[in-house]
Protein backbone atom coordinates (compact mmCIF):
# COMPACT_ATOMS: atom_id res chain seq x y z
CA UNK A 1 1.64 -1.04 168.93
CA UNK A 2 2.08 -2.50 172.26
CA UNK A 3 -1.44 -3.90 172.66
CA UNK A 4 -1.28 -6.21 169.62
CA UNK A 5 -0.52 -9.58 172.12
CA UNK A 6 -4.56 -8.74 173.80
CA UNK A 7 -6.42 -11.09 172.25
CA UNK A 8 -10.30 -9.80 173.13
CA UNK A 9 -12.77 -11.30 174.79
CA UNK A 10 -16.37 -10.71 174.84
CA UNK A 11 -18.38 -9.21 177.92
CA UNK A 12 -15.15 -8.46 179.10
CA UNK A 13 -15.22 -5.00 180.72
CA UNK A 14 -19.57 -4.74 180.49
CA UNK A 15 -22.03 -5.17 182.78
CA UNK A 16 -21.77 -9.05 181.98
CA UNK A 17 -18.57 -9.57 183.93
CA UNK A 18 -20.15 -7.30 186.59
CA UNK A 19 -23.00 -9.05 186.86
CA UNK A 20 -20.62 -12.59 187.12
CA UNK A 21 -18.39 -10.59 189.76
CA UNK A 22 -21.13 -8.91 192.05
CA UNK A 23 -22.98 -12.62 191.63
CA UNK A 24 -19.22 -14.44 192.95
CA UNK A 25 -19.16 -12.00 195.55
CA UNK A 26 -22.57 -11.99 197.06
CA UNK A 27 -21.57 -16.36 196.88
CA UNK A 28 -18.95 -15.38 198.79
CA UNK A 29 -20.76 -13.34 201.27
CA UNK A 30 -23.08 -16.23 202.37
CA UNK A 31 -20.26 -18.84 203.49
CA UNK A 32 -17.52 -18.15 206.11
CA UNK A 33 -15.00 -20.62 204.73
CA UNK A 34 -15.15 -19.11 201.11
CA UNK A 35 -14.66 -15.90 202.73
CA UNK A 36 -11.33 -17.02 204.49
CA UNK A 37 -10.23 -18.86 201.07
CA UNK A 38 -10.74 -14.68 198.99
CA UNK A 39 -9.22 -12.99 201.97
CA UNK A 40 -5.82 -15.74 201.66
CA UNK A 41 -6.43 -14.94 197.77
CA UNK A 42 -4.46 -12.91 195.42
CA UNK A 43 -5.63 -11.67 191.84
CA UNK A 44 -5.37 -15.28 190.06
CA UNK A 45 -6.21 -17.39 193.04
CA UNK A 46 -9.21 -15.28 193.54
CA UNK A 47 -10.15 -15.73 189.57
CA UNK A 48 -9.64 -19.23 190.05
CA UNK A 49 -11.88 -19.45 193.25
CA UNK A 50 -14.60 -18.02 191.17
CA UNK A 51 -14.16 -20.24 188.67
CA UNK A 52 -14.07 -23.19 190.19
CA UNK A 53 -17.48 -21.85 191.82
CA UNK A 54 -18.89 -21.33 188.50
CA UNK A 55 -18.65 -17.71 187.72
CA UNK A 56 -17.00 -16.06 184.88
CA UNK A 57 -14.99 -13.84 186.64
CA UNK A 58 -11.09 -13.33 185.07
CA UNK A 59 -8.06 -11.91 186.75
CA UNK A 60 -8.55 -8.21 184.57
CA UNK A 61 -12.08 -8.66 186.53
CA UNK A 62 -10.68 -8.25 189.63
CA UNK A 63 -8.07 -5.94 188.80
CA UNK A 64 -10.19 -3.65 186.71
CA UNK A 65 -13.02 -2.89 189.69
CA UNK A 66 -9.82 -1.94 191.17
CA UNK A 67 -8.79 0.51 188.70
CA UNK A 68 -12.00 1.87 187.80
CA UNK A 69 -11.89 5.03 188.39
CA UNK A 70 -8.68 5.48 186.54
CA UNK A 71 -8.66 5.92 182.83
CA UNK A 72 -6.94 2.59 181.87
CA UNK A 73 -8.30 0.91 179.23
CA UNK A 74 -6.09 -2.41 179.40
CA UNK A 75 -6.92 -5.62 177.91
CA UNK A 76 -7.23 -9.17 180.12
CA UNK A 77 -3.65 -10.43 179.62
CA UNK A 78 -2.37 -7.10 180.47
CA UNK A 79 -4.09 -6.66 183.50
CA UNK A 80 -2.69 -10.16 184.54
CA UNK A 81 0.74 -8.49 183.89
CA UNK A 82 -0.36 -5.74 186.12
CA UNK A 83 -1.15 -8.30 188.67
CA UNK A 84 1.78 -9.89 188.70
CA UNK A 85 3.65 -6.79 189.21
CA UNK A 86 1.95 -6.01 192.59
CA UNK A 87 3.85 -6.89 195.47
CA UNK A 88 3.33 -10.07 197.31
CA UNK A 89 2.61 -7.83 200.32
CA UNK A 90 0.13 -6.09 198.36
CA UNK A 91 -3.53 -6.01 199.98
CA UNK A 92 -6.16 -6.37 197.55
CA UNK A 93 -9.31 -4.61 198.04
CA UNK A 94 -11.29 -8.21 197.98
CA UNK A 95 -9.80 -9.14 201.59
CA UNK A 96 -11.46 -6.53 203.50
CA UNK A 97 -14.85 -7.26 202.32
CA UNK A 98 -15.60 -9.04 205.68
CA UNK A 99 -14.60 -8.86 209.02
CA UNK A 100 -12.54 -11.76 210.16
């Protein structure tokens, strides 16, 4: 089966990597320059951003609140792939969060 490479992690896809996302974002929301940095962002620059900030927010994070409403049900490593296959022109929903 084509999902046997996902290897799972835990509070992926629950309200813990919600909780870590709304948390980065509401960071986020309270300093200008940060807010600059996520707009120039794309999916893994953005995961790393959060990181670095302290927040355990992944790339299928990201990508998932984008997908939602969809029925997807892909893993962390294939969402990264999904990523990846946007193009570099791509907007991603996290750059219009605030005005510039």
């Amino acid at each position: 089966m084509w999902r046997t490479g996902c290897s799972p992690k835990l509070g992926r896809g629950d309200g813990l990597s919600a909780e870590q996302l709304n948390s980065f974002l509401r960071h986020v929301g309270t300093e200008p320059a940060l807010q600059r940095r996520l707009r120039d962002s794309d999916a893994t620059a953005a995961a790393e951003l959060a990181v670095s900030l302290g927040f355990d927010v992944a790339v299928g994070d990201l990508i998932r609140y984008k997908a939602r409403a969809t029925s997807w049900q892909l893993c962390d490593e294939e969402l990264a792939v999904v990523a990846q296959w946007q193009p570099s022109e791509q907007p991603y929903w996290w750059q219009y969060i605030w005005s510039q």
